[in-house]
N, C-alpha and C. Protein backbone atom coordinates (compact mmCIF):
# COMPACT_ATOMS: atom_id res chain seq x y z
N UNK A 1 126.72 106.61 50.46
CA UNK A 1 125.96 105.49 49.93
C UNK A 1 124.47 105.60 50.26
N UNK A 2 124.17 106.02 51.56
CA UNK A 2 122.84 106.45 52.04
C UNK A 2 122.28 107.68 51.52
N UNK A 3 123.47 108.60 51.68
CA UNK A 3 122.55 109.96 51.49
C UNK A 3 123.53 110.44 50.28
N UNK A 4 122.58 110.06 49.75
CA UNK A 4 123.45 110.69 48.11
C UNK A 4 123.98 111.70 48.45
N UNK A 5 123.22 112.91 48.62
CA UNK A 5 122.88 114.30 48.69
C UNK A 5 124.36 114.76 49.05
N UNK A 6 124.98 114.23 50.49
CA UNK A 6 126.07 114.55 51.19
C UNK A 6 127.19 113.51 50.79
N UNK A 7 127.29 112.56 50.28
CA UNK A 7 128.54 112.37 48.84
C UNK A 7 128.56 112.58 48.15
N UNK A 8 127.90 113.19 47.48
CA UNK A 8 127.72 113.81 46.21
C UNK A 8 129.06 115.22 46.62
N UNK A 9 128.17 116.21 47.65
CA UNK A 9 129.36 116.97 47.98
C UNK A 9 130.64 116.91 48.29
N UNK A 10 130.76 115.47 49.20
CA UNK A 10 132.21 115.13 49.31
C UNK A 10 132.77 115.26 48.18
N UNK A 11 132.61 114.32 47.06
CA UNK A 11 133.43 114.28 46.19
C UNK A 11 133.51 115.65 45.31
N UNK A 12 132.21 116.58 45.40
CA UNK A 12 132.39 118.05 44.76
C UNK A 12 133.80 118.82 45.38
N UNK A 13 133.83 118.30 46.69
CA UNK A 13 134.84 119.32 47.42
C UNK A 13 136.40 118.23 47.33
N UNK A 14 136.44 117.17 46.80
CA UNK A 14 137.57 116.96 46.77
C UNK A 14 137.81 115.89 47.70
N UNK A 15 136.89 115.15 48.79
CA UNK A 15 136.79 114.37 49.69
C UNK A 15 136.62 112.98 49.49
N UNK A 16 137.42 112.04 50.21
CA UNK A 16 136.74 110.50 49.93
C UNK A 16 136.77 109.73 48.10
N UNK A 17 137.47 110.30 47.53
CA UNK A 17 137.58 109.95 46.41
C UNK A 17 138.92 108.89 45.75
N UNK A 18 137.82 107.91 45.49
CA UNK A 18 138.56 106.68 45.45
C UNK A 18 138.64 106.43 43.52
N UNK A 19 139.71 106.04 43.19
CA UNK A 19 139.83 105.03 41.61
C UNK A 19 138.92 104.17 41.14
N UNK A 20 138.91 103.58 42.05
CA UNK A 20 138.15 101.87 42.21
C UNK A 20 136.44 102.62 42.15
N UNK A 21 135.98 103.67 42.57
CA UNK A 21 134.46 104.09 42.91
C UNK A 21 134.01 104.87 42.02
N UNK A 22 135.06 105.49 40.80
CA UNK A 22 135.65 106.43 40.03
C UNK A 22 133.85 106.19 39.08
N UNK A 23 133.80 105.44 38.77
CA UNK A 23 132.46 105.62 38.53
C UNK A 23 131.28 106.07 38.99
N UNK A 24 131.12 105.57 40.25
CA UNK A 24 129.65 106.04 41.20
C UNK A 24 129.76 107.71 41.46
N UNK A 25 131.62 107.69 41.19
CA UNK A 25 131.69 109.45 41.83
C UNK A 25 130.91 110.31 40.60
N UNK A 26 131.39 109.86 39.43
CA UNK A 26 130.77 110.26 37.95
C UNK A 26 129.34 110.55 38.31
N UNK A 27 128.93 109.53 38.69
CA UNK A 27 127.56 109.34 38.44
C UNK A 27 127.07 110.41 39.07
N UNK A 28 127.05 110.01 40.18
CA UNK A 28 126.96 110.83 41.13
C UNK A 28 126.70 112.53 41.03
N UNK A 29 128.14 112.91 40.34
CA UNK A 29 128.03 114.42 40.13
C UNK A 29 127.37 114.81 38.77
N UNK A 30 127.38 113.48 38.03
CA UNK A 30 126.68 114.01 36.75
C UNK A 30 124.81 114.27 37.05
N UNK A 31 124.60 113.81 38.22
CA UNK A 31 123.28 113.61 38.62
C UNK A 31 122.70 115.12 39.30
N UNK A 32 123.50 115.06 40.39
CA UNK A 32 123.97 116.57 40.58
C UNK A 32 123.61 117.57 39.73
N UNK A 33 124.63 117.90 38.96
CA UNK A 33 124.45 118.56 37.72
C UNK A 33 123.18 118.87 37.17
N UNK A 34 122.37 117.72 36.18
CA UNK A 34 121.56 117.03 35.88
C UNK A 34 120.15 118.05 36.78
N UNK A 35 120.42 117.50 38.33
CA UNK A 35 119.29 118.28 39.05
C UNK A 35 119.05 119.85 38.75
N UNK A 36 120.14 120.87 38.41
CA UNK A 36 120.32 121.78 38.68
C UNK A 36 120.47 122.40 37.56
N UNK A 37 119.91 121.67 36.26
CA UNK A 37 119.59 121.95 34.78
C UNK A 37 120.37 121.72 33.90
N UNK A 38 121.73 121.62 33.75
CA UNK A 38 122.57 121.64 33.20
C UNK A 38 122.49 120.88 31.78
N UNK A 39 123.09 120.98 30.63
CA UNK A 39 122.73 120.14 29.52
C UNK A 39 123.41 119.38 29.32
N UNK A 40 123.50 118.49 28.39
CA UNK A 40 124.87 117.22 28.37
C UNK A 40 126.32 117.72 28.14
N UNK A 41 126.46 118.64 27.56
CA UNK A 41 127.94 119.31 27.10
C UNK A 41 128.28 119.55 28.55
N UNK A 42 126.94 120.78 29.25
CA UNK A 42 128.11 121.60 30.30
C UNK A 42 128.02 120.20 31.60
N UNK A 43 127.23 119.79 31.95
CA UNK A 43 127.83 117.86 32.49
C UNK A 43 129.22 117.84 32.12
N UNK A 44 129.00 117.05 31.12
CA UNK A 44 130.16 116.71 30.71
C UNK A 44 131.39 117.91 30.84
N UNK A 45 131.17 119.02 30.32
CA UNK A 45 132.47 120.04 30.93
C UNK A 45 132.97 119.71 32.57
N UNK A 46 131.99 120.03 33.32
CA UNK A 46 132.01 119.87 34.47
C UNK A 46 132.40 118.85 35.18
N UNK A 47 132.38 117.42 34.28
CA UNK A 47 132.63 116.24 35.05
C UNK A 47 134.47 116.49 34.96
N UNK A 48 134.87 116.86 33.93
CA UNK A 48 136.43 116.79 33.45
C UNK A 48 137.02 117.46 34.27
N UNK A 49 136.51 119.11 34.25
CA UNK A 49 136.75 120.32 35.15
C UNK A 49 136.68 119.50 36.58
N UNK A 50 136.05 118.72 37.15
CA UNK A 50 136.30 118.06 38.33
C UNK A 50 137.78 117.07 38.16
N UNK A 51 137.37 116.77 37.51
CA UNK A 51 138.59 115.81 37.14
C UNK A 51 140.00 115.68 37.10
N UNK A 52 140.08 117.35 36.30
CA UNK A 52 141.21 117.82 36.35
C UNK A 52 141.78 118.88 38.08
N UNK A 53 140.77 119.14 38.58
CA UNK A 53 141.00 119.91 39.78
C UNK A 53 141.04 118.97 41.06
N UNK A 54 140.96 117.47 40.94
CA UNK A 54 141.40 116.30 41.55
C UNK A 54 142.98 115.66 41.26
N UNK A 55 143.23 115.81 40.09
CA UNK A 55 143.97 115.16 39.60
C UNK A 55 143.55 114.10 39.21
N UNK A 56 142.53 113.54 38.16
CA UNK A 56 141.67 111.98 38.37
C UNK A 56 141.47 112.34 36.65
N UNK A 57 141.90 110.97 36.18
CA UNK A 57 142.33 111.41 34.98
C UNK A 57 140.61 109.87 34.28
N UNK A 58 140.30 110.83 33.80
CA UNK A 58 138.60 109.80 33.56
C UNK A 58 138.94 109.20 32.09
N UNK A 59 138.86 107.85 32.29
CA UNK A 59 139.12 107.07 30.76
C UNK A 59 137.85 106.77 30.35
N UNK A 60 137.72 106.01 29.13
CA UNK A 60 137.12 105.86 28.36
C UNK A 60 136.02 106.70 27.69
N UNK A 61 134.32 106.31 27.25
CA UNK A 61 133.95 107.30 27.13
C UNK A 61 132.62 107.12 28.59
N UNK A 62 133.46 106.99 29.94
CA UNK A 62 132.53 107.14 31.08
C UNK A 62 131.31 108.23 31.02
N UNK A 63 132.07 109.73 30.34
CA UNK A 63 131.15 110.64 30.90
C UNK A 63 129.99 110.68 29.90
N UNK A 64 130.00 110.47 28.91
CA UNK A 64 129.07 110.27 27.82
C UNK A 64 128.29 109.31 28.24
N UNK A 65 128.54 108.04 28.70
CA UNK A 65 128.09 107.09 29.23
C UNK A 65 126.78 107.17 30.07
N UNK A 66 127.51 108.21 31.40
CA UNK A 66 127.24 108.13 32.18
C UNK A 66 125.66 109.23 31.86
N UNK A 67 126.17 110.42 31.54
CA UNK A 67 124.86 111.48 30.95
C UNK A 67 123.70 110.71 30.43
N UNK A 68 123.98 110.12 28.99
CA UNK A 68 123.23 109.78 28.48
C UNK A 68 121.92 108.57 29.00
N UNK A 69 122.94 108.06 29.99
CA UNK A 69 121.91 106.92 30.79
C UNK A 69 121.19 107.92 31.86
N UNK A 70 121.93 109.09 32.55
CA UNK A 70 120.55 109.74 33.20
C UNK A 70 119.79 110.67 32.29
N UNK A 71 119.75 110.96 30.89
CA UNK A 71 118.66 111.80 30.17
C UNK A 71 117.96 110.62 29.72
N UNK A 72 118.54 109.52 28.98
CA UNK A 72 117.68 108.55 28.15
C UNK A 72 116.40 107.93 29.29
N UNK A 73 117.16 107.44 30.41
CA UNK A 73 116.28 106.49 31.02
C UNK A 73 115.49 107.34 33.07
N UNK A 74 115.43 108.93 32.45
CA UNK A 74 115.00 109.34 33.82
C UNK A 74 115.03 109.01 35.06
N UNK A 75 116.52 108.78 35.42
CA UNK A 75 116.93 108.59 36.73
C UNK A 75 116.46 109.16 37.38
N UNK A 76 116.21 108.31 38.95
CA UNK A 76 115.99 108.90 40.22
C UNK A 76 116.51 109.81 40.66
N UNK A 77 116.50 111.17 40.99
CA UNK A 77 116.60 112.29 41.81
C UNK A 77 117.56 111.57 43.30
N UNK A 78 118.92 112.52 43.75
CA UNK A 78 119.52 112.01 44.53
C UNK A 78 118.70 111.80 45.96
N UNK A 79 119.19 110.87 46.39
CA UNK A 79 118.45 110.76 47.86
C UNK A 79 118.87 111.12 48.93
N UNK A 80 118.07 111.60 49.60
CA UNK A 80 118.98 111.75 51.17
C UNK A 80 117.65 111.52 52.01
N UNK A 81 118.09 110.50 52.75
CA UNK A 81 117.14 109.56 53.84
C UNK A 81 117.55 109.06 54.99
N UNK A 82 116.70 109.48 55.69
CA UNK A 82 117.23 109.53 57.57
C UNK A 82 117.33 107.73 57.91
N UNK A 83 118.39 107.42 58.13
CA UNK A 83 117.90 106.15 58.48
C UNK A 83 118.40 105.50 59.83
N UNK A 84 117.78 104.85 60.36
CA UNK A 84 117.56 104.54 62.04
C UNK A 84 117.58 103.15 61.93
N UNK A 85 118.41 102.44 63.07
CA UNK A 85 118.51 101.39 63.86
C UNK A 85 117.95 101.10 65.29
N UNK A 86 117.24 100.12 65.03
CA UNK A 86 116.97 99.57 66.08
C UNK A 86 116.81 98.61 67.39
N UNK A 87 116.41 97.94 67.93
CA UNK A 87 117.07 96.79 68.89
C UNK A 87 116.62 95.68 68.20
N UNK A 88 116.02 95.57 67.63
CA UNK A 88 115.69 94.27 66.75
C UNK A 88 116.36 93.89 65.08
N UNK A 89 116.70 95.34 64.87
CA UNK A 89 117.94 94.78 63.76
C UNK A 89 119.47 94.45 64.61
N UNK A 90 119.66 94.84 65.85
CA UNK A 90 120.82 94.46 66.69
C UNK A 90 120.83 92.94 67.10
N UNK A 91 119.10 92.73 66.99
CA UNK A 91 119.53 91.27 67.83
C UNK A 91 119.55 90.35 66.52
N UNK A 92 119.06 91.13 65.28
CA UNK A 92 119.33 89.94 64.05
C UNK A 92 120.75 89.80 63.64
N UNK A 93 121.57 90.95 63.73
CA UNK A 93 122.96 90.92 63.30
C UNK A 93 123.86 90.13 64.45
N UNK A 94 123.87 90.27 66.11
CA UNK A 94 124.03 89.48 66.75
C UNK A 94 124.24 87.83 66.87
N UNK A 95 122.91 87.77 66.99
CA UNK A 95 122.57 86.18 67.23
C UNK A 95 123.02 85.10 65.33
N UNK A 96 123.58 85.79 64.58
CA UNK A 96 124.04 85.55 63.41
C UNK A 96 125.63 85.94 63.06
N UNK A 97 126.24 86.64 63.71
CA UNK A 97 127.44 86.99 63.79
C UNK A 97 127.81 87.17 64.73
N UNK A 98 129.95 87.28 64.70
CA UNK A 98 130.57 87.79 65.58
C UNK A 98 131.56 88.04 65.24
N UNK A 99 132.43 88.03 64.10
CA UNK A 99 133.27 88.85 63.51
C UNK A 99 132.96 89.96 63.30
N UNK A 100 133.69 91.01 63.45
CA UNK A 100 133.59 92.49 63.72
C UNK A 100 133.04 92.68 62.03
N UNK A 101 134.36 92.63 61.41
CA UNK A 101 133.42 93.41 59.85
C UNK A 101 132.74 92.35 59.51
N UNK A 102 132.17 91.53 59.65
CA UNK A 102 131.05 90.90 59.08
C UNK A 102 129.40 91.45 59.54
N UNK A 103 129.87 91.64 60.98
CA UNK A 103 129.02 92.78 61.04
C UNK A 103 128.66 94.04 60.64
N UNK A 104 129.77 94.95 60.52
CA UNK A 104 129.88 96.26 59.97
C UNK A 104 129.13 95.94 58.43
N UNK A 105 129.77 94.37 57.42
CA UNK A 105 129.09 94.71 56.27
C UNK A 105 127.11 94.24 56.42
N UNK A 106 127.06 93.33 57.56
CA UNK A 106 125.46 93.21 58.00
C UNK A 106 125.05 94.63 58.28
N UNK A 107 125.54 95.52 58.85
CA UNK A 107 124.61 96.72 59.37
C UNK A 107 124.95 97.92 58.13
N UNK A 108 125.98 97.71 57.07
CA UNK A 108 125.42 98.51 56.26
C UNK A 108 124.46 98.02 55.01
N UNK A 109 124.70 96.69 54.84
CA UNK A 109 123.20 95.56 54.18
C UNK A 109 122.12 96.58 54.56
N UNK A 110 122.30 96.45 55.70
CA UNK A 110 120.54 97.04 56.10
C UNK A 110 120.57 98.62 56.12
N UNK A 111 121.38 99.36 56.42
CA UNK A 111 120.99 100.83 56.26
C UNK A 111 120.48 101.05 54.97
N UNK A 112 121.90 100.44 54.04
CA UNK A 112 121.03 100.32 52.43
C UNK A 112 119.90 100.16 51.82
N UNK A 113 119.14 99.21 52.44
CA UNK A 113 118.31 98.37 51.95
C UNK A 113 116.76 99.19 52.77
N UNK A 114 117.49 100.01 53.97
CA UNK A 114 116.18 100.92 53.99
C UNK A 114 116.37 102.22 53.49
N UNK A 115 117.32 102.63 53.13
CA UNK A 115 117.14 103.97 51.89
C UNK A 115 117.19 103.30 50.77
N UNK A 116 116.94 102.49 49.53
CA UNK A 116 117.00 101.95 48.69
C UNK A 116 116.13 101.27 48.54
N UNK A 117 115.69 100.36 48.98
CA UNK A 117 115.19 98.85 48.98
C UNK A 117 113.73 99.20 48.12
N UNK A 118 113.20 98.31 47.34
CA UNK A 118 112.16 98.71 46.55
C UNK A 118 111.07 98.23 47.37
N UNK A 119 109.70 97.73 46.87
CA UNK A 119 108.58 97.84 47.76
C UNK A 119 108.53 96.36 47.87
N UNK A 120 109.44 95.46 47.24
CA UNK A 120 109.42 94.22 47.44
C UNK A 120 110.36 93.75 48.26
N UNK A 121 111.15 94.79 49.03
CA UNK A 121 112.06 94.76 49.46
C UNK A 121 113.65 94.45 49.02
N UNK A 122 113.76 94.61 47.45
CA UNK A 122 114.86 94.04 46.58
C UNK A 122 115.70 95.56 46.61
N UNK A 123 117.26 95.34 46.55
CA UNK A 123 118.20 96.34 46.08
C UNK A 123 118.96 96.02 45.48
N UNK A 124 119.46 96.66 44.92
CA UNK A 124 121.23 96.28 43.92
C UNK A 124 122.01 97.23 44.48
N UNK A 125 123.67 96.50 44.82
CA UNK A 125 124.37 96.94 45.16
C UNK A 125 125.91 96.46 44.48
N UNK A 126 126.87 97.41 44.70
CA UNK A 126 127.76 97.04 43.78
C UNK A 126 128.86 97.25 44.95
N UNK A 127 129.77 95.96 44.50
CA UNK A 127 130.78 95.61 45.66
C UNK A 127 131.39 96.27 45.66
N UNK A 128 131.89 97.10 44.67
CA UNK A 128 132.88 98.27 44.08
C UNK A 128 132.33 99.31 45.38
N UNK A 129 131.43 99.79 45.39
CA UNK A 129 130.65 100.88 46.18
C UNK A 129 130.78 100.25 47.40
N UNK A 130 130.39 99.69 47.54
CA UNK A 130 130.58 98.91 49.40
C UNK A 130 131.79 98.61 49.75
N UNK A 131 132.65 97.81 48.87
CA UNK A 131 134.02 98.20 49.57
C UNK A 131 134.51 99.18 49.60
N UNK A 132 134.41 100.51 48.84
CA UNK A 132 135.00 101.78 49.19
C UNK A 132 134.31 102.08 50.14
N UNK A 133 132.84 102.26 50.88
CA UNK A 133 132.50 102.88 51.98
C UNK A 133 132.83 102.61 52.71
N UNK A 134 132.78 100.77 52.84
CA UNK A 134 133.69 100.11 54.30
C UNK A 134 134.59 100.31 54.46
N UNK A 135 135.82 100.60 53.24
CA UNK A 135 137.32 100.22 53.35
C UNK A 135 137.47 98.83 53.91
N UNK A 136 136.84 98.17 52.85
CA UNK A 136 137.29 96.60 53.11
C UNK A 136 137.43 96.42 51.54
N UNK A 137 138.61 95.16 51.23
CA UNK A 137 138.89 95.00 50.45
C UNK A 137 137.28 94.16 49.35
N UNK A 138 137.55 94.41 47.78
CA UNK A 138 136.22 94.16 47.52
C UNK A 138 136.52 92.52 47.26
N UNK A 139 137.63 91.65 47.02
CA UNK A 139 137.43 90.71 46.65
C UNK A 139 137.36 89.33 48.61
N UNK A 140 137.62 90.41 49.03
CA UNK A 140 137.36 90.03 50.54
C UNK A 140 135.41 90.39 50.68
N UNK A 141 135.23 91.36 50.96
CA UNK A 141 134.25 91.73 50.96
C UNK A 141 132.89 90.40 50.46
N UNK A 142 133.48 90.25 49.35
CA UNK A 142 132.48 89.18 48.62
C UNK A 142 132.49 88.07 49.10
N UNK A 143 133.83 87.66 49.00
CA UNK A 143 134.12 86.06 49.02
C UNK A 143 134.24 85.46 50.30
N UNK A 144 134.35 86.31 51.61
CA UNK A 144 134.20 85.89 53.14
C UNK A 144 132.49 86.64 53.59
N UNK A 145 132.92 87.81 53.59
CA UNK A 145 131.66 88.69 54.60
C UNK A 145 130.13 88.55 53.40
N UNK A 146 130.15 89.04 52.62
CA UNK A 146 128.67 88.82 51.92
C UNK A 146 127.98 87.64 51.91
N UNK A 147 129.34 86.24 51.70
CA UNK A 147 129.15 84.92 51.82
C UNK A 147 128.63 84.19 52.74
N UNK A 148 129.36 85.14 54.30
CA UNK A 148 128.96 84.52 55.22
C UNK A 148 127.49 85.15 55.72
N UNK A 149 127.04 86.07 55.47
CA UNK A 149 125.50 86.67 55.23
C UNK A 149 125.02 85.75 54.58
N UNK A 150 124.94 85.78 53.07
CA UNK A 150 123.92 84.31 53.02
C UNK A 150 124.06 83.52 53.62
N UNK A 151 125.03 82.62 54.31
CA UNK A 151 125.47 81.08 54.63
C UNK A 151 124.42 81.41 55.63
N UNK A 152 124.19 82.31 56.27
CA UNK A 152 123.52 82.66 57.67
C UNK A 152 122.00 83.42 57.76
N UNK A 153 121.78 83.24 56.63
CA UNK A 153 120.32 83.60 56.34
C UNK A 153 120.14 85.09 56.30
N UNK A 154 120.95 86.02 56.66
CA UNK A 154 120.49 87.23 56.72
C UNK A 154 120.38 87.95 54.85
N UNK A 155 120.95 87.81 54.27
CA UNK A 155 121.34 88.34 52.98
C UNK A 155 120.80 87.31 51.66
N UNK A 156 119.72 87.43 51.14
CA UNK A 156 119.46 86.60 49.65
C UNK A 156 119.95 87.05 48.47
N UNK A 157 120.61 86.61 48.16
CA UNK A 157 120.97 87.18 46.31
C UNK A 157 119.93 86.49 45.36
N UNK A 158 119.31 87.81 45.14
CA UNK A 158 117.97 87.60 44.13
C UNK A 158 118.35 87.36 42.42
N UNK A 159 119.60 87.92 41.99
CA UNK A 159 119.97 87.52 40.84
C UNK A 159 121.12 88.69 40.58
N UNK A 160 121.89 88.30 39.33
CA UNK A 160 123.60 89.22 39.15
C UNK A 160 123.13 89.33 37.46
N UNK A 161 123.70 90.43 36.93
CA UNK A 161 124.01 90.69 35.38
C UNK A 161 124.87 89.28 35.17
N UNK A 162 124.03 88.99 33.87
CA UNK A 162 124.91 87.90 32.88
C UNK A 162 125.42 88.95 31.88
N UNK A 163 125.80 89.89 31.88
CA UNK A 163 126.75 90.24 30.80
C UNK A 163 128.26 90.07 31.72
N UNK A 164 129.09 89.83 30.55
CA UNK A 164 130.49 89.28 31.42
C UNK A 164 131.17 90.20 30.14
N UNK A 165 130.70 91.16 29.50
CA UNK A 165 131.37 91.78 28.90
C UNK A 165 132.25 92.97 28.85
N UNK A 166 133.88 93.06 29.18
CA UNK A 166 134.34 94.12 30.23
C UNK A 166 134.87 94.89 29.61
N UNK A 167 134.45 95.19 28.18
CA UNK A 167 135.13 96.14 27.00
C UNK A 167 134.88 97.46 27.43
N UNK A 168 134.26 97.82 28.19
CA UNK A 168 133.93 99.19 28.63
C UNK A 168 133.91 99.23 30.25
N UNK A 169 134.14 100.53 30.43
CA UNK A 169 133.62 100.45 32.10
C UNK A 169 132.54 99.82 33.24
N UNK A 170 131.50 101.05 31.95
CA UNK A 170 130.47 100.95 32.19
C UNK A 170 129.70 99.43 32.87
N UNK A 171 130.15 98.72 31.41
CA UNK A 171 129.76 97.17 31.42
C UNK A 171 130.34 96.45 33.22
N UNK A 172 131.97 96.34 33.22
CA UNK A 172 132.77 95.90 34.10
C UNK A 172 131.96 96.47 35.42
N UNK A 173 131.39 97.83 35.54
CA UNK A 173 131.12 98.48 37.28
C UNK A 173 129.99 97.62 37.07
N UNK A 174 128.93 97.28 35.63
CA UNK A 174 127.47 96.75 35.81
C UNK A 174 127.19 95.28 36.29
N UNK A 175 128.56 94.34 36.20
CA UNK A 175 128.57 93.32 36.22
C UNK A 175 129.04 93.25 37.90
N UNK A 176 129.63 93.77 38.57
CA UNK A 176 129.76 94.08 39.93
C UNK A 176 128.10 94.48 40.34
N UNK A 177 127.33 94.92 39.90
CA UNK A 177 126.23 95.13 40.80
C UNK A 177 125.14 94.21 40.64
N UNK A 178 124.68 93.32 41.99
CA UNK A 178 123.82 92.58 42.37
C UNK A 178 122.42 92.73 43.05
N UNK A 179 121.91 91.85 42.66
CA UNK A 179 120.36 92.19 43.02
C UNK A 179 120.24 91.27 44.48
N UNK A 180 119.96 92.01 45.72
CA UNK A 180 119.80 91.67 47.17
C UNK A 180 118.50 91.38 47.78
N UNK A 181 117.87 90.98 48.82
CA UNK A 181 117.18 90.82 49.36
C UNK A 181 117.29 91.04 51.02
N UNK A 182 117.30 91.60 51.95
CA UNK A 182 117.46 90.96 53.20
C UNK A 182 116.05 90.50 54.06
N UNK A 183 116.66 89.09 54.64
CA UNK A 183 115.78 87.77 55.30
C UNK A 183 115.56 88.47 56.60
N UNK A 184 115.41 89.99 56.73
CA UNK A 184 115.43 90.27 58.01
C UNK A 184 114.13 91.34 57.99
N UNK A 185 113.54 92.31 58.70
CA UNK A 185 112.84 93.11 58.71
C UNK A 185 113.82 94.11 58.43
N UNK A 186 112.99 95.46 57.46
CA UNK A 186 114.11 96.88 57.10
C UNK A 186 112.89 98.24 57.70
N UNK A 187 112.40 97.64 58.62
CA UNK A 187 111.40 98.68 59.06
C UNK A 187 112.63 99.94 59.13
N UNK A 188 112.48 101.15 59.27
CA UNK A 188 112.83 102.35 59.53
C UNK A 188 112.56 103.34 60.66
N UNK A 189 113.16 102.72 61.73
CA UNK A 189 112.96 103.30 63.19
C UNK A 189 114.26 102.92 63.88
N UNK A 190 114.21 103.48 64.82
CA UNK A 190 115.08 102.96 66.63
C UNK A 190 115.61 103.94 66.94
N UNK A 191 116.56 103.61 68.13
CA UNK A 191 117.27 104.94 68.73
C UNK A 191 118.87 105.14 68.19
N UNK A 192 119.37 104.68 66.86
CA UNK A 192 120.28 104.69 66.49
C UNK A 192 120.08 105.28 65.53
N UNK A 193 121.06 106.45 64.54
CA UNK A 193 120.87 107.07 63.22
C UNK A 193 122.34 106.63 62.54
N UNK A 194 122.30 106.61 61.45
CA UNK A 194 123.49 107.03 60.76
C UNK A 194 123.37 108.58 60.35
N UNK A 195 124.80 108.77 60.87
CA UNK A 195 124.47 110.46 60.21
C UNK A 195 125.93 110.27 59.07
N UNK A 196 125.80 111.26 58.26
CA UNK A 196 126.72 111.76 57.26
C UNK A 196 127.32 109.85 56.73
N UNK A 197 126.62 109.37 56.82
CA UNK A 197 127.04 107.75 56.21
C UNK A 197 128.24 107.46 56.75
N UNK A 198 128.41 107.74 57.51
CA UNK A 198 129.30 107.34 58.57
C UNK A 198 128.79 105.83 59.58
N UNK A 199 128.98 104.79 58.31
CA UNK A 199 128.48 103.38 59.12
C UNK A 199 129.19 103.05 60.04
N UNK A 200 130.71 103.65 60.05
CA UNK A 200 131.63 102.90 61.25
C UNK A 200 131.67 103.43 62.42
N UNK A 201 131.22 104.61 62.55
CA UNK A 201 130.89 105.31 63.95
C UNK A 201 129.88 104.89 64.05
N UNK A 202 128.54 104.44 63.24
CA UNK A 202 127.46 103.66 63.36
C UNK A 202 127.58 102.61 64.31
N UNK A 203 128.78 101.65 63.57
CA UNK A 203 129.14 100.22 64.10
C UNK A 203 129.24 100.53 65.99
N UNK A 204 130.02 100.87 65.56
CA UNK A 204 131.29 101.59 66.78
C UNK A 204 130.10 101.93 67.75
N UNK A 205 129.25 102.99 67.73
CA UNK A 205 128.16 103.03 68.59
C UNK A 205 127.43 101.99 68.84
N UNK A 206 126.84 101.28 68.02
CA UNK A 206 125.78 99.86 68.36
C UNK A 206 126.94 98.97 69.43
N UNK A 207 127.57 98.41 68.77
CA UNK A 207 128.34 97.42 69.28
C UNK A 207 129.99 97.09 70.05
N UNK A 208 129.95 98.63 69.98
CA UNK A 208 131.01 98.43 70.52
C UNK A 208 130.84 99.39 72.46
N UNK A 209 131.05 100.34 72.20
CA UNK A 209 130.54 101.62 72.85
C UNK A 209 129.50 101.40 73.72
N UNK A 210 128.19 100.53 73.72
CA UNK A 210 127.51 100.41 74.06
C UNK A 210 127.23 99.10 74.89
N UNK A 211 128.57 98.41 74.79
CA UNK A 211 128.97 97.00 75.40
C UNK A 211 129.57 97.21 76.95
């Protein structure tokens, strides 16, 4: 979720590959691809050829979908960005929580939001994608832990797609992704890293380990 760069490979090699994410993985490798010249056909060959060497059987017309939105509208180049915790994003997630994954989904809010976050500090994120990284369920995810982030000031929802139209994938993953804010500082420092997006050894180190 942080470092494109190194999920991107997971899912090249067969790793971490979820139904429910079956899109972002698309994306993902079609981007891949994409970097490394490829044209829309051999993409698209390549997305299937993955597909079929998973066993992951891709419906609709995702991969067309998916191409055409990174040639038409010059997507961002994958990212991979070091990102660091510090004692002052510990004492905001703290003094605001104490349920374990409500934290885990506060401290990946913020890893996100400092590889992502625009210059106004806004991101979009899609619950689909966050509950597969957490392995928390997504209609949990939303309706307790994201909830209880706003209720608690850390998390603003800046605005959601009004299309409610779920005739396609595409549409259904777009209507899952929300426009965020966090009420906290996303400076980019401390003595904590996430490495390989591994937020729960993240967790596990800040708050648990270190208690």
């Amino acid at each position: 979720m942080v470092n494109e760069k190194y999920e991107v490979q997971q899912y090249l090699n067969g790793e971490n590959i979820s139904k429910e994410n079956l899109y972002r993985s698309c994306y993902l490798i079609a981007k891949w691809f994409n970097e490394q010249g490829l044209t829309r056909l051999e993409i698209r060959n390549k997305l299937f050829q993955w597909g079929k060497e998973n066993n992951i059987y891709i419906k609709y017309n995702i991969n067309n979908d998916i191409i055409d939105k990174l040639f038409n509208y010059n997507s961002h180049k994958l990212k991979s960005v070091e990102v660091k915790i510090n004692k002052q994003d510990v004492e905001n997630i703290n003094k605001r929580f104490d349920h374990g994954k409500t934290k885990l989904v506060a401290l990946a809010m913020l890893c996100y939001a400092k590889a992502h976050a625009s210059q106004t500090g806004e991101f979009i994120v899609s619950s689909v994608n966050m509950g597969c990284w957490l392995n928390i369920n997504r209609k949990s995810l939303r309706q307790k832990h994201i909830k209880e982030l706003i209720d608690y000031e850390y998390l603003i929802e800046v605005s959601r797609p009004a299309n409610k139209d779920f005739k396609t994938w595409t549409k259904a993953y777009e209507e899952q992704s929300i426009k965020y804010k966090l009420n906290v500082p996303i400076d980019n420092y401390g003595e904590y890293e996430l490495e390989r997006n591994d937020v729960r050894k993240l967790y596990a180190d800040i708050f648990v380990n270190a208690i």
